[in-house]
Protein backbone atom coordinates (compact mmCIF):
# COMPACT_ATOMS: atom_id res chain seq x y z
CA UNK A 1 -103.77 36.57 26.96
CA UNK A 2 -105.71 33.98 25.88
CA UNK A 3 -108.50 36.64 24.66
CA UNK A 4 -105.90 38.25 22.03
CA UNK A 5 -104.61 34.65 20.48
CA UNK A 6 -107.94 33.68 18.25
CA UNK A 7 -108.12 37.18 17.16
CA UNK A 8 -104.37 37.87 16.04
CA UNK A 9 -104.73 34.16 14.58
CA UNK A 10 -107.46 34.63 12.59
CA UNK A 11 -106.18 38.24 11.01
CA UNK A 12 -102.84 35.98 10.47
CA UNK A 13 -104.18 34.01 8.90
CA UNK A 14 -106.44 36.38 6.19
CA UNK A 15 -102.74 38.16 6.04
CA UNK A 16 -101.16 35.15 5.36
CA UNK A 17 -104.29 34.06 2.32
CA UNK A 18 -103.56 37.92 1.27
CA UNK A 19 -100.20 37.56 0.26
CA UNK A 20 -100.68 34.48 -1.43
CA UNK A 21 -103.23 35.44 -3.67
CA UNK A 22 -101.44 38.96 -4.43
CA UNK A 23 -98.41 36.98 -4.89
CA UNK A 24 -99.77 34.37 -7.10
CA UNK A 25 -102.03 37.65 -9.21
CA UNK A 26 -98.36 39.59 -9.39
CA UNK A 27 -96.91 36.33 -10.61
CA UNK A 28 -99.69 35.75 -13.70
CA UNK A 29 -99.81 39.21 -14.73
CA UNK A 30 -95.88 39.27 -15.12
CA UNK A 31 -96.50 35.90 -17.42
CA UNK A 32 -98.59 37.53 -19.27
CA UNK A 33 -96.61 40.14 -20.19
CA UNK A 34 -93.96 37.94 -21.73
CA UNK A 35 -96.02 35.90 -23.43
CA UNK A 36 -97.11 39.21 -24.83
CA UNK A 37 -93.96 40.24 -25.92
CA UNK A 38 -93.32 36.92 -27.57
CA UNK A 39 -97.11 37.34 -29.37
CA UNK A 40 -95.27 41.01 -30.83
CA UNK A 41 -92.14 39.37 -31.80
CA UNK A 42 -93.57 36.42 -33.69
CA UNK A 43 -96.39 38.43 -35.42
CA UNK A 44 -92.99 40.94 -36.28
CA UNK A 45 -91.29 37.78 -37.45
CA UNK A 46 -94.48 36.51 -39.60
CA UNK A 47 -94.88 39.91 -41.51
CA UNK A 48 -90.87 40.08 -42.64
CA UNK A 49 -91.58 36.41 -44.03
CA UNK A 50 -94.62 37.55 -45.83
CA UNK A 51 -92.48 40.37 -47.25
CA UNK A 52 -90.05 37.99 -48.07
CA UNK A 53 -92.37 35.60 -49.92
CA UNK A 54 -93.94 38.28 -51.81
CA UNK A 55 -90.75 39.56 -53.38
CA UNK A 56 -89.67 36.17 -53.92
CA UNK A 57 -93.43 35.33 -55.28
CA UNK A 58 -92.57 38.25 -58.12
CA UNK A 59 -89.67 36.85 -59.25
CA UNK A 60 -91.03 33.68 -60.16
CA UNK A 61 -93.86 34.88 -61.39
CA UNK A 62 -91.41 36.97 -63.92
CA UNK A 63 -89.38 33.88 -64.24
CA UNK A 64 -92.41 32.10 -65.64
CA UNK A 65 -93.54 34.48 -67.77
CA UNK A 66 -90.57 36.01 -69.39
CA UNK A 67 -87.80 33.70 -70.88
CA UNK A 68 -85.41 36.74 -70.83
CA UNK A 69 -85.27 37.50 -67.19
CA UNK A 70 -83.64 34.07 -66.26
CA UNK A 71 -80.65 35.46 -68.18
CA UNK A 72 -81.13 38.78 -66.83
CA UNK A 73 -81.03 37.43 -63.63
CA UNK A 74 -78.17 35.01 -64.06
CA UNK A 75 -75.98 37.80 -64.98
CA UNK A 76 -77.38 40.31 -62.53
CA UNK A 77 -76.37 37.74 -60.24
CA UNK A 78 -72.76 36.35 -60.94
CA UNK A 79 -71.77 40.07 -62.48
CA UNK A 80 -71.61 39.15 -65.69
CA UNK A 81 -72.59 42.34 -67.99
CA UNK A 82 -72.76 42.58 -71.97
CA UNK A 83 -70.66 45.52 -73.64
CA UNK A 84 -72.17 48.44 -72.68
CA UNK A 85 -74.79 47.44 -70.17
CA UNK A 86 -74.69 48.68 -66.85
CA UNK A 87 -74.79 46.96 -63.58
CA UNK A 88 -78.42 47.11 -61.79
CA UNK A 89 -77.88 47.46 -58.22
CA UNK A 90 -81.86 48.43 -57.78
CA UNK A 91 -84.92 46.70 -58.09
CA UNK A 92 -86.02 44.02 -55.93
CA UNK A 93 -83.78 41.61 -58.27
CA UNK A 94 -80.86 42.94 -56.76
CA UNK A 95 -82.43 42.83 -53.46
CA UNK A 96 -83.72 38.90 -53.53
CA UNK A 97 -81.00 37.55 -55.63
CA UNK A 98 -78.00 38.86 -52.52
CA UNK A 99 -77.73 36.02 -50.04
């Protein structure tokens, strides 16, 4: 009996270091993987605020250059139209100026 003991021990044991590495390899990979996910969602999240700041950078670029687009955009805006002039809907004005 006593010949069997130090050998089962010892496999036990290397069993018991098996696991725990597995275990602790299983446990890193899945950590990785959601900090993966996260890296897509913020890189997602960064490229609709560069969007974003582009169309807003074109606006004020226009808004510096041209003194007639702050009216434009004014009455785009609150709906106010002149006789005869139609309502834009398009454009990215329409699209920036909607909160």
């Amino acid at each position: 009996m006593r010949r069997w003991r130090g050998p089962v021990a010892k496999y036990l044991l290397y069993a018991i270091f098996a696991v725990c590495v597995f275990d602790r390899a299983l446990a890193s990979q899945a950590e990785t993987g959601r900090l993966l996910r996260e890296c897509r969602t913020i890189r997602a999240e960064i490229g609709r605020i560069r969007r974003q700041s582009a169309a807003r950078e074109i606006i004020r670029k226009a808004l510096n250059t041209a003194a007639f687009y702050v009216e434009r955009l004014l009455r785009d805006r609150y709906g106010y139209r002149r006789p005869g002039e139609e309502q834009r809907t398009t454009g990215i004005l329409a699209r920036s100026t909607q909160r």
